[in-house]
Protein backbone atom coordinates (compact mmCIF):
# COMPACT_ATOMS: atom_id res chain seq x y z
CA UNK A 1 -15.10 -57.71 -69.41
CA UNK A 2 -17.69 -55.65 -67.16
CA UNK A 3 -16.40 -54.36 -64.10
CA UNK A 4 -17.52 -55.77 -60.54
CA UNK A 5 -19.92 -53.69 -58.80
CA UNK A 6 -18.21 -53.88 -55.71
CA UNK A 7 -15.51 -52.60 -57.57
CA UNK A 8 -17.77 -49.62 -59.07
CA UNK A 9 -18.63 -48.85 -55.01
CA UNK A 10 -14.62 -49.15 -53.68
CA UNK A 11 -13.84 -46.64 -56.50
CA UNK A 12 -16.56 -44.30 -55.54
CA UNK A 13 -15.93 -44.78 -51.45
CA UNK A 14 -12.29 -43.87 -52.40
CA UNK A 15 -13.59 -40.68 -54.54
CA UNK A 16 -15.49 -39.78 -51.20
CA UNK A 17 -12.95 -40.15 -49.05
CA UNK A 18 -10.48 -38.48 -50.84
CA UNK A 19 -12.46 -35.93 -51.59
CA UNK A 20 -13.32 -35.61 -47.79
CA UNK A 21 -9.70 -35.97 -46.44
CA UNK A 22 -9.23 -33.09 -48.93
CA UNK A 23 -11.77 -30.97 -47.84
CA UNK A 24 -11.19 -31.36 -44.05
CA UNK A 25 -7.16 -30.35 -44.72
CA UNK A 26 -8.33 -27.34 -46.61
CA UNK A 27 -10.58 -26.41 -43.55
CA UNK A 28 -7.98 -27.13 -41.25
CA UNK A 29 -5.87 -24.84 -42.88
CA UNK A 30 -8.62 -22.13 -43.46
CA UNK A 31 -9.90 -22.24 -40.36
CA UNK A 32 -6.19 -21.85 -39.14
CA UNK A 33 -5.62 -18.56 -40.41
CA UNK A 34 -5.63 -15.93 -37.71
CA UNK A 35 -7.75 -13.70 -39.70
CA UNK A 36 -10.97 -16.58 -39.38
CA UNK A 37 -10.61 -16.09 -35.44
CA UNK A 38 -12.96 -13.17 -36.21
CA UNK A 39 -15.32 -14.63 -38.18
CA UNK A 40 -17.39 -14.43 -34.93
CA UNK A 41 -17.40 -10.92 -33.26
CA UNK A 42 -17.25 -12.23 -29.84
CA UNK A 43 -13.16 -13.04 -31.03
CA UNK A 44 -13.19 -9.41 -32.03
CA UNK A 45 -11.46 -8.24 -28.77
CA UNK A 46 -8.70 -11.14 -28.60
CA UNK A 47 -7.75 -10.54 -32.12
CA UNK A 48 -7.45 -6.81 -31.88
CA UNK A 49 -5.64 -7.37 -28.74
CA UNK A 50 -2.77 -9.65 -30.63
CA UNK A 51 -2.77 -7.51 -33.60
CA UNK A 52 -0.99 -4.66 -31.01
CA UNK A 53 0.74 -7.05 -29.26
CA UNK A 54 5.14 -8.18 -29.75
CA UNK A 55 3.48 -11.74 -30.87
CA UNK A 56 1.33 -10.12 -34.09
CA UNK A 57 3.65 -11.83 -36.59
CA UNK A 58 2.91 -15.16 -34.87
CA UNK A 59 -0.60 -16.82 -35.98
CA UNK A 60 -3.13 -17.44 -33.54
CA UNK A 61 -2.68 -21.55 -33.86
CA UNK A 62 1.31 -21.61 -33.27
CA UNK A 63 0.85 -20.87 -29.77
CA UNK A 64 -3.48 -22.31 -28.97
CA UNK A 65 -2.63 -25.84 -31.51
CA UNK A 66 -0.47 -28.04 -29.78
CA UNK A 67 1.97 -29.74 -32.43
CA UNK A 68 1.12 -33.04 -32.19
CA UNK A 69 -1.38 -34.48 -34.78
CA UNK A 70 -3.69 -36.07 -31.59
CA UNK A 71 -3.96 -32.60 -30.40
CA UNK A 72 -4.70 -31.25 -33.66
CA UNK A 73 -7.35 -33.15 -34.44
CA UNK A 74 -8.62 -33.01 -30.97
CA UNK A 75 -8.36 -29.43 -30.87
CA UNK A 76 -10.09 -29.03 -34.26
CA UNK A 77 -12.97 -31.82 -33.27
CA UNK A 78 -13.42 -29.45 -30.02
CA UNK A 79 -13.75 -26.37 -32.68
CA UNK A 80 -17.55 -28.12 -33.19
CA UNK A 81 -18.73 -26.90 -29.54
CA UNK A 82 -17.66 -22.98 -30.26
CA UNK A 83 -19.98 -23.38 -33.43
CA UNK A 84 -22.76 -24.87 -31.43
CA UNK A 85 -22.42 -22.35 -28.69
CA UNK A 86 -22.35 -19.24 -31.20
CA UNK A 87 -25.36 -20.30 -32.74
CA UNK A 88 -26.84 -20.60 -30.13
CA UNK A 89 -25.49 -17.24 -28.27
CA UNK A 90 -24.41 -18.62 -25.68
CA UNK A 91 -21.71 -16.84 -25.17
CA UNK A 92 -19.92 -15.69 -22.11
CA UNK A 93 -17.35 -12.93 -22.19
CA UNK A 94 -14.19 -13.55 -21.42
CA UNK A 95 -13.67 -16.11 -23.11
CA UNK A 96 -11.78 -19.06 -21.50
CA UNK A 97 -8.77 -20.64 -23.48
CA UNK A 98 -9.68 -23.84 -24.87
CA UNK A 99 -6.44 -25.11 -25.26
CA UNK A 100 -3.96 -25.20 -22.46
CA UNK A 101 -0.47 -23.32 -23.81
CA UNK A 102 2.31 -26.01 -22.72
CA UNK A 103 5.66 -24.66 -22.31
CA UNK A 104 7.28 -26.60 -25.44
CA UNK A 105 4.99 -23.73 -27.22
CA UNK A 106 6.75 -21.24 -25.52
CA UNK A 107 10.42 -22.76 -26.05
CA UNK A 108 9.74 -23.69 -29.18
CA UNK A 109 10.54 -19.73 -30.42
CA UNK A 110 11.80 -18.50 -26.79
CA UNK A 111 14.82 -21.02 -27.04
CA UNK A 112 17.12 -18.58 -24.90
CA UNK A 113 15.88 -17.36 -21.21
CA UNK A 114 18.71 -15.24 -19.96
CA UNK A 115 18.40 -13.69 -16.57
CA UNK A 116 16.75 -10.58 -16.62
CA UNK A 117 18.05 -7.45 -14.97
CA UNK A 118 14.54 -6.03 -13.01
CA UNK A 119 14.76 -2.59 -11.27
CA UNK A 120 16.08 -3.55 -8.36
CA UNK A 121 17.46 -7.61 -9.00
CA UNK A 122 18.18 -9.58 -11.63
CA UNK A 123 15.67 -12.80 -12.14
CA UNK A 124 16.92 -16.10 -13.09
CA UNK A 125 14.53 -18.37 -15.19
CA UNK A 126 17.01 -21.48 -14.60
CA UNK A 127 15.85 -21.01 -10.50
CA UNK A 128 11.86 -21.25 -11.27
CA UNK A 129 10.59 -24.34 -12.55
CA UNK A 130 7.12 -23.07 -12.66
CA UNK A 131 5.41 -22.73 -16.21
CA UNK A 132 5.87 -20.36 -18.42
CA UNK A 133 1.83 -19.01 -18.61
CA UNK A 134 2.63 -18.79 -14.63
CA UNK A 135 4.05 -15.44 -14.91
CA UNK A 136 2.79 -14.46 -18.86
CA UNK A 137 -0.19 -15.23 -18.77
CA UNK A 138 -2.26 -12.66 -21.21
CA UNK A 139 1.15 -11.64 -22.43
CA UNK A 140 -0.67 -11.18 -25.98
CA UNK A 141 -4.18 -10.64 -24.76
CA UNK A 142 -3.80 -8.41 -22.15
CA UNK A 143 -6.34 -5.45 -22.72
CA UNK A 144 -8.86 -8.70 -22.56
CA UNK A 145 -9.37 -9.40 -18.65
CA UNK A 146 -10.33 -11.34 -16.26
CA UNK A 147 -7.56 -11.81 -15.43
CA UNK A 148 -6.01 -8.32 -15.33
CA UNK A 149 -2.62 -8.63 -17.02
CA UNK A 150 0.27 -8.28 -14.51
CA UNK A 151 3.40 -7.09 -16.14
CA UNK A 152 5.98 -10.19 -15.12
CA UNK A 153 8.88 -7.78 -15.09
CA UNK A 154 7.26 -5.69 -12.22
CA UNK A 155 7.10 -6.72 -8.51
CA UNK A 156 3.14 -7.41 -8.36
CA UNK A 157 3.96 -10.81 -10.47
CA UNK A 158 6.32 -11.90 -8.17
CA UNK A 159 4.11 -11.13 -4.96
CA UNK A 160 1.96 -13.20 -6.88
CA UNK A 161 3.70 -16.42 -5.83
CA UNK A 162 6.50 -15.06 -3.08
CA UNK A 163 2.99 -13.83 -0.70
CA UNK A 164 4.69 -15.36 2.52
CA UNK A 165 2.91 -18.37 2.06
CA UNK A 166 3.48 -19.73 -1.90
CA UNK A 167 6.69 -19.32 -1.38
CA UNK A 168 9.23 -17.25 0.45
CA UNK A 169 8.96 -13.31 0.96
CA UNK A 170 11.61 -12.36 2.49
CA UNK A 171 13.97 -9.28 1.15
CA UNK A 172 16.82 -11.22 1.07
CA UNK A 173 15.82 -13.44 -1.88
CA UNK A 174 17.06 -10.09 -4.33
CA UNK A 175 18.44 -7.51 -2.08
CA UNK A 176 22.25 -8.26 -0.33
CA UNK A 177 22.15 -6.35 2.83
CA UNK A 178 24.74 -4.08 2.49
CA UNK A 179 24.98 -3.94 6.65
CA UNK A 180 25.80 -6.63 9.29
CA UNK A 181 22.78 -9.21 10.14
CA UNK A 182 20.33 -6.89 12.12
CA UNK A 183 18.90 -9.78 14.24
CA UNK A 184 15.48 -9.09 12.32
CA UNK A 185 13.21 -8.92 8.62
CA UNK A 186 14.31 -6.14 6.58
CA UNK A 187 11.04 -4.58 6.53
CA UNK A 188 11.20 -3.94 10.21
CA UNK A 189 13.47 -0.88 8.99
CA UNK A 190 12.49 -0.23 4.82
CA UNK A 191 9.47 -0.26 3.08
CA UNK A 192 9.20 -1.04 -0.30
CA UNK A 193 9.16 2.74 -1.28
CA UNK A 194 11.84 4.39 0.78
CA UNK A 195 14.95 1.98 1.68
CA UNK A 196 15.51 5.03 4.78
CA UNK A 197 14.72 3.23 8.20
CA UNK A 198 10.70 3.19 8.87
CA UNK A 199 9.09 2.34 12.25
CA UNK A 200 12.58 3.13 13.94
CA UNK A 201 13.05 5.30 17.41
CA UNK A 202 15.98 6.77 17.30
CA UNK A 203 17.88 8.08 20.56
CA UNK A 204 16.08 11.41 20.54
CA UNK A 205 13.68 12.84 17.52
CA UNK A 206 15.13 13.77 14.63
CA UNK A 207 13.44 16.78 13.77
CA UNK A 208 14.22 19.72 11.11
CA UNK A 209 18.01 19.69 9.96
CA UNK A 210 18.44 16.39 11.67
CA UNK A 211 15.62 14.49 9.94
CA UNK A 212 17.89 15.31 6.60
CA UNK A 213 20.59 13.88 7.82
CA UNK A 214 21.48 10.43 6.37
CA UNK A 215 22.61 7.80 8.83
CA UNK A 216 26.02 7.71 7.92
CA UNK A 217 26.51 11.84 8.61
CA UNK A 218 26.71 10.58 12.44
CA UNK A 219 27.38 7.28 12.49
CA UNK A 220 31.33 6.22 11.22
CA UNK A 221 30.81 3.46 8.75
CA UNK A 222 33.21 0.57 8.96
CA UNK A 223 33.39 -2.33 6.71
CA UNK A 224 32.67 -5.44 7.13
CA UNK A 225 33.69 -8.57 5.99
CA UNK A 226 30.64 -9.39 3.74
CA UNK A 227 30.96 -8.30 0.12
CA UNK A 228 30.56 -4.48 0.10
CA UNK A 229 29.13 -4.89 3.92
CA UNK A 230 29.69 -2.00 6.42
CA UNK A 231 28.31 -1.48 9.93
CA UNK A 232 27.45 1.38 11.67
CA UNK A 233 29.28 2.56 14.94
CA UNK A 234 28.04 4.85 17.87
CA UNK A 235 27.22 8.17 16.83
CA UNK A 236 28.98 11.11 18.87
CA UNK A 237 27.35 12.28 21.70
CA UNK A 238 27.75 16.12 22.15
CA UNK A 239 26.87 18.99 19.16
CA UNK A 240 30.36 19.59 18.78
CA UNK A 241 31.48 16.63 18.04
CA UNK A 242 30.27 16.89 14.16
CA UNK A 243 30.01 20.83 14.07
CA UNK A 244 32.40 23.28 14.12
CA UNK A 245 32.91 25.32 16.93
CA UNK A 246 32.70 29.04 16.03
CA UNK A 247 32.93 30.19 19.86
CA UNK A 248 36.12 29.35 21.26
CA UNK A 249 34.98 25.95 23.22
CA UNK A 250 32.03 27.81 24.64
CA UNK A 251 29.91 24.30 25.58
CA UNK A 252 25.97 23.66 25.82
CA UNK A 253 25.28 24.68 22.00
CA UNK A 254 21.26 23.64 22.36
CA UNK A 255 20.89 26.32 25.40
CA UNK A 256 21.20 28.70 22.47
CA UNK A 257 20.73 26.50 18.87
CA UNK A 258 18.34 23.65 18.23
CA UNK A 259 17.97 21.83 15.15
CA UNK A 260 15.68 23.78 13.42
CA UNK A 261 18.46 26.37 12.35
CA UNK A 262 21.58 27.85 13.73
CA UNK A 263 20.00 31.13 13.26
CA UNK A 264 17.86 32.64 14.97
CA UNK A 265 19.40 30.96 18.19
CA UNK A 266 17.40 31.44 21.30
CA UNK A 267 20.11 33.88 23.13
CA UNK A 268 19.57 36.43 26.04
CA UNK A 269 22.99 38.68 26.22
CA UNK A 270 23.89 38.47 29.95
CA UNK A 271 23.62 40.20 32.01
CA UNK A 272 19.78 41.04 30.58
CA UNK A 273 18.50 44.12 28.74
CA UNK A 274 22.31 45.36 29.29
CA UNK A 275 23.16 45.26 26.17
CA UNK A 276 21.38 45.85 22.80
CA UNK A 277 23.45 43.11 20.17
CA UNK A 278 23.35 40.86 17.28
CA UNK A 279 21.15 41.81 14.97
CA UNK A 280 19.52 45.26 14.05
CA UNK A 281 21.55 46.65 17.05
CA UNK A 282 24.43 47.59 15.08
CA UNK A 283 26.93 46.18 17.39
CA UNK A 284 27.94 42.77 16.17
CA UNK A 285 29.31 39.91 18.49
CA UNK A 286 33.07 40.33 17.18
CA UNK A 287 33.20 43.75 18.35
CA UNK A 288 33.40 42.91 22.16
CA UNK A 289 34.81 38.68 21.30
CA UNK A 290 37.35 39.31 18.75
CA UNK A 291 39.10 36.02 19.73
CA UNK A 292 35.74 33.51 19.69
CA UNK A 293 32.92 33.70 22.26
CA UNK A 294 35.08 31.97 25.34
CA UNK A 295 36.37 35.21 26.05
CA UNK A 296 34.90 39.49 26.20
CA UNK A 297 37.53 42.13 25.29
CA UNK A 298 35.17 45.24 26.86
CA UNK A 299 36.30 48.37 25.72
CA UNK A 300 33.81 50.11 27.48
CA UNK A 301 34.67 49.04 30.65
CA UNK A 302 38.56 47.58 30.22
CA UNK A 303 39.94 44.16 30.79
CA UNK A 304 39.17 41.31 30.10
CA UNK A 305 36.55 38.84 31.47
CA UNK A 306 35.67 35.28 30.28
CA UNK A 307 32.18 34.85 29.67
CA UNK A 308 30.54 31.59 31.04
CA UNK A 309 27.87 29.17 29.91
């Protein structure tokens, strides 16, 4: 019994199609490889860039293929355009991503975002609902710019959103004050290289041996009752008060000292040109003030006579 011709044609339509549902799988998968990303040299940079990066053992599709089948075969129908527009050099370096990077990409390996101890905070991924490609974006591509990659565990990313206006700047957001509520912005008082008070006037300059002094070598510290919080009284007023006094409560140490050095002090024995002392003279102090400078024991002329501001 002969065979129907519209048989003869179903069988052959089936051989076609079979042959063509093969042939676009084996494509698919060809074309999936990472290593047929450079097939044109304008990919040369992206895949030389991923080749150095932590992601190298992860193929170019598992994170630019959504896993859906619509988005496959979307993604591979959209493949037709970067033919066309190699062909046709038409090129233009950087190359945008063609396919958006959803954050079930990301999850789908990253299944575990623990906070993340930063040089000077920790970050918390369970506070920012913002997408992953956000903050790492070029995280595998980043010698290939615009953009310029910005390193998401450095304070440049997050300045990227917390600018004053995105979202909130202030100091507080990381940093506990470690003193009572000042009554203004941190950065009134620190900069973002040196936590030591900026833009401050203090009572009088602090100049030489002074400037050196941290805050706390004057000012008593007292805690507060914030965690690890302290405050900072009033710091004594007179030189005496935090050095020792080598002269047997002789008062007015900066008619003689300033803050540049205890030595050389601006003295004038009294009464003036008198007598030749201190140093080079070969008569110390302690010969004639045994007891501390409140007091002359003159051998030269007898007694005793207390010697005066």
């Amino acid at each position: 019994m002969p065979v129907p011709r519209w048989t003869k044609y179903f069988l052959a339509l089936l051989v076609v199609v079979a042959v063509l549902v093969g042939a676009s799988f084996t494509a698919a998968a060809y074309t999936g490889r990472s290593s047929f990303c450079i097939s044109c040299h304008e990919m040369d940079p992206y895949y030389d860039s991923w080749a150095l990066s932590s992601h190298e053992g992860v193929g170019c599709a598992e994170c630019h293929i959504p896993k859906t089948p619509q988005a496959f075969v979307k993604t591979k129908a959209f493949a037709f355009r970067e033919i066309y527009v190699h062909l046709t050099k038409q090129v233009k370096a950087p190359l945008a991503v063609t396919r958006d990077i959803p954050d079930s990409t990301c999850t789908a390996c990253h299944d575990a975002l623990p906070p993340v101890e930063l040089a000077s905070s920790t970050f918390d991924h369970a506070t920012h609902t913002e997408r992953c490609i956000t903050c790492h974006e070029r995280v595998v591509h980043r010698s290939v710019t615009p953009p310029t990659y910005v390193d998401p565990a450095t304070m440049d990313s997050c300045f990227t959103c917390h600018d004053g206006s995105t979202a909130d700047k202030s100091c507080a957001l990381c940093h506990a004050a470690p003193h009572d509520d000042m009554g203004k912005p941190c950065d009134a008082c620190h900069s973002l290289t040196d936590w030591s008070p900026q833009g401050f006037t203090h009572a009088f300059p602090l100049t030489f041996a002074h400037a050196k002094a941290k805050c706390n070598d004057c000012h008593p510290k007292t805690a507060t009752a914030g965690a690890g919080g302290f405050k900072l009284g009033k710091a004594p007023e007179l030189c005496e008060d935090c050095h020792d006094d080598p002269h047997g409560g002789l008062t007015g140490c900066d008619k003689c000292h300033s803050p540049k050095g205890w030595q050389p002090a601006n003295f004038r024995h009294p009464p003036a040109g008198e007598h030749s002392v201190g140093s080079g003279s070969g008569i110390s102090c302690r010969e004639c003030h045994p007891q501390g400078f409140g007091s002359v024991s003159c051998t030269c002329h007898g007694g005793n006579a207390p010697v005066g501001d």
